[in-house]
Protein backbone atom coordinates (compact mmCIF):
# COMPACT_ATOMS: atom_id res chain seq x y z
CA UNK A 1 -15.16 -8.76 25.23
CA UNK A 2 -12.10 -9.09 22.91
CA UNK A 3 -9.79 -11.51 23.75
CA UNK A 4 -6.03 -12.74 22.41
CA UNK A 5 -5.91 -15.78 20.54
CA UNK A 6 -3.08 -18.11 19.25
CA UNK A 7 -2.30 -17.69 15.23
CA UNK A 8 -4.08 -21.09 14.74
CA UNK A 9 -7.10 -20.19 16.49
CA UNK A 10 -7.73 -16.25 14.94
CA UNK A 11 -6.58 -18.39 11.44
CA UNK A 12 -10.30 -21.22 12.15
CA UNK A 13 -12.10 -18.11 11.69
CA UNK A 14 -10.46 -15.72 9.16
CA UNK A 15 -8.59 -17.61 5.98
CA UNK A 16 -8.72 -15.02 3.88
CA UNK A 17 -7.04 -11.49 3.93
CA UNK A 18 -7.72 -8.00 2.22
CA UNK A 19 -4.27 -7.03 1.43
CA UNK A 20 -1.03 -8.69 1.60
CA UNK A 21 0.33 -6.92 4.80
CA UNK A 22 -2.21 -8.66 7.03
CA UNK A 23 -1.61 -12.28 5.63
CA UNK A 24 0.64 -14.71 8.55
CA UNK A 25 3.48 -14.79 5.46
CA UNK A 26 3.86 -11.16 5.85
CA UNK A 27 3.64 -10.51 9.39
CA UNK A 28 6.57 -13.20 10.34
CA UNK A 29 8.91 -10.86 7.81
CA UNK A 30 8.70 -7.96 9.46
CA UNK A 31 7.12 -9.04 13.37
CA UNK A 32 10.85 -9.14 14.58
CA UNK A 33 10.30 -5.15 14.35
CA UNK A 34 7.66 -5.54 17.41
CA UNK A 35 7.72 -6.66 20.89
CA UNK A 36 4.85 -8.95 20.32
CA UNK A 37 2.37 -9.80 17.75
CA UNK A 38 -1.44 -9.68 19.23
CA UNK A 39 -4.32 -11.43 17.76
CA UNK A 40 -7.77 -9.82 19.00
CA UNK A 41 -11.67 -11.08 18.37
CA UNK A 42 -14.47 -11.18 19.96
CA UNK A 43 -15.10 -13.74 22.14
CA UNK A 44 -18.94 -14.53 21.47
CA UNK A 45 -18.63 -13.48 18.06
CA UNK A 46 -15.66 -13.70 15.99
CA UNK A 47 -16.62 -12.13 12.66
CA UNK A 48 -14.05 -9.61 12.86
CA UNK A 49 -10.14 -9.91 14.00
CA UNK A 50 -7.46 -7.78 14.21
CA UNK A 51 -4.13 -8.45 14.16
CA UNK A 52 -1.40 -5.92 15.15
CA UNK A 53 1.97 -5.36 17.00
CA UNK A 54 2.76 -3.91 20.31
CA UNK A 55 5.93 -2.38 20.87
CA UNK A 56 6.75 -0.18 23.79
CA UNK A 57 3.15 0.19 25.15
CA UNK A 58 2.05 1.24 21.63
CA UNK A 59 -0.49 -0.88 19.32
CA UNK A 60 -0.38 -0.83 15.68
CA UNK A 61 -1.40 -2.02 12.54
CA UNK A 62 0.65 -2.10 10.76
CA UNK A 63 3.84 -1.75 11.90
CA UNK A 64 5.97 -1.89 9.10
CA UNK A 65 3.79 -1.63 5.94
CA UNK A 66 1.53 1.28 3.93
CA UNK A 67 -1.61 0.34 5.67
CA UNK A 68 -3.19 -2.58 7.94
CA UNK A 69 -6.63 -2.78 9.07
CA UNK A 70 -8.66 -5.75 9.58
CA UNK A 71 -9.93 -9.45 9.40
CA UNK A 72 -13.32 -10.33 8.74
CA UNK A 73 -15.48 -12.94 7.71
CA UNK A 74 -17.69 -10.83 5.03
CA UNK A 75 -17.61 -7.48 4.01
CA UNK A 76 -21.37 -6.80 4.56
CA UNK A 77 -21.05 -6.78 8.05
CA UNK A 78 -23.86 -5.04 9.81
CA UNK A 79 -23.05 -1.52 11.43
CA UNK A 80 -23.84 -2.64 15.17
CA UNK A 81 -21.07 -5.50 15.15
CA UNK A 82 -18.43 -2.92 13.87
CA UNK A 83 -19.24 -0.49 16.33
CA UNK A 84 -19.63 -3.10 19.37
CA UNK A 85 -16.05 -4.22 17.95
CA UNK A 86 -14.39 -0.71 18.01
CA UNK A 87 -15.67 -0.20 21.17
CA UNK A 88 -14.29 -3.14 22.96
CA UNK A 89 -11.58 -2.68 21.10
CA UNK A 90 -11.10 0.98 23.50
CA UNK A 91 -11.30 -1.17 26.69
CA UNK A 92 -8.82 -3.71 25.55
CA UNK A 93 -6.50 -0.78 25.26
CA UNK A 94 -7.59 0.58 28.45
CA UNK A 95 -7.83 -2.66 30.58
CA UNK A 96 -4.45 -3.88 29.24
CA UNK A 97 -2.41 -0.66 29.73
CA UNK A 98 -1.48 -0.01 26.68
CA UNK A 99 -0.86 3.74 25.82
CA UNK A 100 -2.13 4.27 22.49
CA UNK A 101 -3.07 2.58 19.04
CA UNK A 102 -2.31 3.57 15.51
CA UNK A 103 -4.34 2.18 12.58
CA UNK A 104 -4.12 2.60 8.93
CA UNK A 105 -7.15 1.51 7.04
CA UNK A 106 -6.72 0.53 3.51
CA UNK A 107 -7.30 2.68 0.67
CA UNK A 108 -11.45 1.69 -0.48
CA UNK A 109 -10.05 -0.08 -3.45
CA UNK A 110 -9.55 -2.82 -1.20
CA UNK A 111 -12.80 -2.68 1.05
CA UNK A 112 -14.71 0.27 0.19
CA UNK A 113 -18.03 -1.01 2.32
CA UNK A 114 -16.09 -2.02 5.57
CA UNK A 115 -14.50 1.11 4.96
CA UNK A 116 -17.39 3.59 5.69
CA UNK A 117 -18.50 1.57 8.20
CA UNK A 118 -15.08 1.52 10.15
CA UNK A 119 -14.65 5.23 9.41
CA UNK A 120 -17.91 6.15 11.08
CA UNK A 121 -17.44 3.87 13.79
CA UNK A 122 -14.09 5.24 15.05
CA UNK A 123 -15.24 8.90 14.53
CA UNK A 124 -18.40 7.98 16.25
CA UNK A 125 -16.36 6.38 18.90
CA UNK A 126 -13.92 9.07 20.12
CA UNK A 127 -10.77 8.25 17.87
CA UNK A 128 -8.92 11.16 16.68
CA UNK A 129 -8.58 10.89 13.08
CA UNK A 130 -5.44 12.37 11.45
CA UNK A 131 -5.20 13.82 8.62
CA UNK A 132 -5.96 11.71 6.08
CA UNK A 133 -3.64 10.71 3.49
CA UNK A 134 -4.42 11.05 -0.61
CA UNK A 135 -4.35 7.65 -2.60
CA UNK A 136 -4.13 7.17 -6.27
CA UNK A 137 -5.38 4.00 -7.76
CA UNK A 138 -6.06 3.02 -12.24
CA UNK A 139 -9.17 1.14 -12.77
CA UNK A 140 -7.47 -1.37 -15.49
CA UNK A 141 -11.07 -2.82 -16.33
CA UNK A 142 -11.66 0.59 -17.99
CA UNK A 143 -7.92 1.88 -19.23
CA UNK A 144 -8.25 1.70 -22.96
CA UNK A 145 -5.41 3.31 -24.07
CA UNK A 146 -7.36 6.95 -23.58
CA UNK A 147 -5.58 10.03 -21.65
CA UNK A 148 -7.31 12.14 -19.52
CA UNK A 149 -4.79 14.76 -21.58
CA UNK A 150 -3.10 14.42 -24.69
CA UNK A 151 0.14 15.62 -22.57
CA UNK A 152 0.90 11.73 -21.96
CA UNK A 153 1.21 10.81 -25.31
CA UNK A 154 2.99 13.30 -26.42
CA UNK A 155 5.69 12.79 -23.74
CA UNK A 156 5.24 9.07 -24.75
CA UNK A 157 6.34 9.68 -27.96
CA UNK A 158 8.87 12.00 -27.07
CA UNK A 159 10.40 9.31 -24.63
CA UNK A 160 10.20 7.05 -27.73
CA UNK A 161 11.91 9.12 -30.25
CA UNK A 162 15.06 9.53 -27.85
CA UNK A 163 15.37 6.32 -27.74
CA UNK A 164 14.23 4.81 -24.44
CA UNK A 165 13.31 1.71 -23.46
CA UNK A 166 11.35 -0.21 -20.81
CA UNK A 167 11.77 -3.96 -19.64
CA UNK A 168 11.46 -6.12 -16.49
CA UNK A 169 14.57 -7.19 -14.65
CA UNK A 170 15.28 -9.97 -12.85
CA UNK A 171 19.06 -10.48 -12.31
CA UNK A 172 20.93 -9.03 -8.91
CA UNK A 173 22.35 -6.23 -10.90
CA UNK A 174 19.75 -5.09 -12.68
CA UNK A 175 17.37 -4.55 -9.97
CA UNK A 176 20.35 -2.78 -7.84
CA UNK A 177 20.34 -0.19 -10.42
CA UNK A 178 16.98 0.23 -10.04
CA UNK A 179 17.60 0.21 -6.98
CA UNK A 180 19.36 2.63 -6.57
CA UNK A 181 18.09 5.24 -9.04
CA UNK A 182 15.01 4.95 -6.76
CA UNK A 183 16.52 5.69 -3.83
CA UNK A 184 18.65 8.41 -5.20
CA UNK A 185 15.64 10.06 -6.64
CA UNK A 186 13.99 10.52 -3.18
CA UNK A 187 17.23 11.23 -1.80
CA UNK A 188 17.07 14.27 -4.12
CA UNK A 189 12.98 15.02 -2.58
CA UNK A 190 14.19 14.65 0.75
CA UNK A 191 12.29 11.53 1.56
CA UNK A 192 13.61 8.47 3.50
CA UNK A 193 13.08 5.10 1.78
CA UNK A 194 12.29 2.68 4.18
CA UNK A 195 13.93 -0.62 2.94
CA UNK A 196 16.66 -2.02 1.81
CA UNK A 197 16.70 -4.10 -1.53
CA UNK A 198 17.23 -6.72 1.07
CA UNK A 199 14.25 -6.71 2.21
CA UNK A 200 12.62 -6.17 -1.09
CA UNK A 201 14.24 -9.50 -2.19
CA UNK A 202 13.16 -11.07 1.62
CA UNK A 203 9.34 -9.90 0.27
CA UNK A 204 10.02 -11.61 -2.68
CA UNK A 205 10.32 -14.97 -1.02
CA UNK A 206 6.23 -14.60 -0.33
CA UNK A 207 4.88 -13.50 -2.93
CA UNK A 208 6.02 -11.57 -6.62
CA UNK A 209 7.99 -8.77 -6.44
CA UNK A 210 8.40 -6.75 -9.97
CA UNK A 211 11.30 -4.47 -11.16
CA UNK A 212 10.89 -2.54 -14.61
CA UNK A 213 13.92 -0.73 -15.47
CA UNK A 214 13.74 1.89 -18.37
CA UNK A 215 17.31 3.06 -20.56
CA UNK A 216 18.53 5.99 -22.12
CA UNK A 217 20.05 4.84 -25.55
CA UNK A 218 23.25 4.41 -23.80
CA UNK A 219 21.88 1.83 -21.84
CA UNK A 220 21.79 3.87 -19.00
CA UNK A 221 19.04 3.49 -16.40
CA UNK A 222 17.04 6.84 -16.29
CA UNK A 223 13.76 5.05 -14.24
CA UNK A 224 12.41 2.59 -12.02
CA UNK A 225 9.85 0.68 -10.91
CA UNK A 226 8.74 -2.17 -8.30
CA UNK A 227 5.76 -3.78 -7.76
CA UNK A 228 4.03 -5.89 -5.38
CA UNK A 229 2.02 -8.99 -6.62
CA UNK A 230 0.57 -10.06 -3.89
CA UNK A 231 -3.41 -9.74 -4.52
CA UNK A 232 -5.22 -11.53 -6.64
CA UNK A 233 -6.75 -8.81 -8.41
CA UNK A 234 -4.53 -5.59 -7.10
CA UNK A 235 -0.87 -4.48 -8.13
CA UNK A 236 0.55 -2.43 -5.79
CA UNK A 237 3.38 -0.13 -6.84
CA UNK A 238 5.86 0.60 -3.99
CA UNK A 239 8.38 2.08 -5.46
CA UNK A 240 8.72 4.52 -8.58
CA UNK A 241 11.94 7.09 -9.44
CA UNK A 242 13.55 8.65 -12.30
CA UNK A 243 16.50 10.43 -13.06
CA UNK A 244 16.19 13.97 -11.82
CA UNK A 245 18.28 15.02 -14.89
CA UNK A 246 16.82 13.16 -17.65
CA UNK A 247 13.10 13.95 -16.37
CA UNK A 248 12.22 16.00 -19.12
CA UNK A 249 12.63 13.18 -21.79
CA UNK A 250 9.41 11.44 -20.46
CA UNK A 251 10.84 8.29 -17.97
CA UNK A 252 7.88 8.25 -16.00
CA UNK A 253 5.31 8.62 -18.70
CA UNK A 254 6.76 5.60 -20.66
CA UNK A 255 6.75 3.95 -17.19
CA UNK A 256 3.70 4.28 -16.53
CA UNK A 257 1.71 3.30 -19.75
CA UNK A 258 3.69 0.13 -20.72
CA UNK A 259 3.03 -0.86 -16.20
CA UNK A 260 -0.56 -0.25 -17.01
CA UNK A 261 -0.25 -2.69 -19.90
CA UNK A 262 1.59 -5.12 -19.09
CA UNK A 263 -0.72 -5.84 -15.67
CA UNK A 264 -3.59 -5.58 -17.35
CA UNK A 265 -2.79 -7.98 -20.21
CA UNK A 266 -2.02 -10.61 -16.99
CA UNK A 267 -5.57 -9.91 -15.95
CA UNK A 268 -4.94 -7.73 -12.63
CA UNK A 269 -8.16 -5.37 -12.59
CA UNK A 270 -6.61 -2.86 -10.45
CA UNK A 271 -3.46 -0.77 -9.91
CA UNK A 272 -2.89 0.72 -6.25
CA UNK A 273 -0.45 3.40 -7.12
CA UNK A 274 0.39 4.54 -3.30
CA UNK A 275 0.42 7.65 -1.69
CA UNK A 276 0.10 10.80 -3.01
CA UNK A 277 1.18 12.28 0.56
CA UNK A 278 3.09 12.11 3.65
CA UNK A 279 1.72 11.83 6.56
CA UNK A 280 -1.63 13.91 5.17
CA UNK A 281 0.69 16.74 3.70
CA UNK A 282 -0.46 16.33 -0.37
CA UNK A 283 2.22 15.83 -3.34
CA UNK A 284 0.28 18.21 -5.87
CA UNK A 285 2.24 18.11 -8.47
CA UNK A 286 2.57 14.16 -8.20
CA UNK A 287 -1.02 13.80 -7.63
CA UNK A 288 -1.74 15.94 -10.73
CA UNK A 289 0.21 13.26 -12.71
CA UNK A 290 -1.15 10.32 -11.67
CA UNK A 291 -4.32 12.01 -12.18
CA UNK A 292 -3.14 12.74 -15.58
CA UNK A 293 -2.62 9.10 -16.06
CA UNK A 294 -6.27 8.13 -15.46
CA UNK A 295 -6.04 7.39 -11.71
CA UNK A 296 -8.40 7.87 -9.39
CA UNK A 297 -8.24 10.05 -5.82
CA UNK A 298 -9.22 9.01 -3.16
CA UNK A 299 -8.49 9.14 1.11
CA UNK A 300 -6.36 6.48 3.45
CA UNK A 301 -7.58 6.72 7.10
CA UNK A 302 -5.55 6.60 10.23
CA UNK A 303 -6.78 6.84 13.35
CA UNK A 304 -5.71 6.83 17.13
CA UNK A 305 -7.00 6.07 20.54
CA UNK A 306 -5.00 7.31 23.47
CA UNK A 307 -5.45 5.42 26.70
């Protein structure tokens, strides 16, 4: 039977987290979004947790981050503990009257093993999976400098010879104009951005928050970046956008090669470079050029159980 447990108790048996979004720091940013913050495991057995919010009858993790999932003690868990977890997991719903729950797995970067097991247990299980949403990720361990196309250099160059330039920011200013070229650029895709630079600063306050700004020879900003820090071995890009006008001189390609050096000469082995989608409807042209960059494809899960 899964039972609710007090933040010091669910925190004897799981120290460790797989991503940022499920780590105690996190969740008190953003739980003031939720009606209450649940801690499940297993009452004979707590080898896997799961923490989530509940807000008007509705369970989720996460509630106000790319992707949730869960805590557990080793990945290598074996298949009939997952399953007996998911399970109970149902009746908790049930027994508690809860409506429904939402659940975004991360991408396998982050837990590829727990992963299939969790996939197969929930579509074993009855959970409706939705569609799932396309992931791009760059294996720094094996970026060498090498292009899947010669296309990226050449825009490299071309970005180069008009005279732009990349650097990290750090002052109010400067990371309002990123800012805001960001938000202007998915203002111009039709797609919401989600946070404020407010709360991108309130992030900041837990762990590393990046912004890379790159300039037009006028000093203009024509692209931006920000990036999460807060993995030991993952970067996580949250926010990219260029200048809709000034696309063609090659912001995003100089963006992205001096990003992919710059982490890995810190030592990061990964870069998790979002979603390629919304809500399982693909980007192809933007997953075509983050493919072109080396990254890999692959699938985030969500699933739902309906009371």
């Amino acid at each position: 039977m899964l039972i609710e447990v007090s933040k010091e108790e669910y925190r004897k048996h799981f120290s460790t987290d797989s991503s940022p979004f499920i780590t105690e720091q996190f969740v008190e940013l953003v739980e003031n979004k939720q009606d209450k913050i649940l801690r499940l495991m297993k009452d004979d057995n707590p080898s896997i947790g799961l923490l989530a919010g509940i807000k008007d009858g509705i369970m989720r993790s996460p509630f106000s981050a790319p992707f949730g999932g869960f805590h557990y003690k080793y990945e290598h868990m074996l298949l009939r503990v997952v399953y007996v977890f998911i399970s109970e997991l149902k009746d908790y719903i049930s027994k508690n009257g809860l409506k429904q729950l939402y659940i975004t797995l991360p991408p396998n970067l982050y837990q590829a093993s727990m992963n299939a097991k969790l996939v197969n247990a929930f579509i074993s299980l009855g959970f409706t999976m939705e569609t799932p949403d396309i992931n791009n990720w760059i294996n720094l361990k094996e970026f060498n400098g090498e292009w899947v196309k010669s296309v990226v250099l050449q825009n490299y160059r071309k970005a180069m010879k008009h005279g732009l330039t990349w650097c990290e920011v750090s002052c109010r200013s400067e990371m309002e104009e990123a800012y805001r070229v960001i938000r202007r650029n998915r203002e111009e895709k039709g797609r919401d951005i989600y946070m404020t630079l407010d709360d991108l600063l309130k992030v900041k306050e837990i762990f590393p928050v990046e912004f890379f700004i790159i300039r037009d020879k006028n000093a203009k900003c024509v692209g931006a970046g920000i990036f999460y820090r807060g993995h030991e071995n993952i970067v996580q890009c949250i926010f990219l956008g260029d200048d809709m006008e000034n696309r063609s001189l090659g912001v995003m390609n100089l963006m992205y090669i001096n990003c992919y050096n710059y982490y890995k000469k810190l030592g990061f082995d990964y870069i998790d470079m979002g979603a390629s989608s919304l809500r399982g409807e693909p980007n192809s042209g933007l997953i075509r050029f983050k493919e072109l960059h080396n990254c890999v494809t692959s699938l985030r899960y969500t699933f739902t159980w309906k009371s």
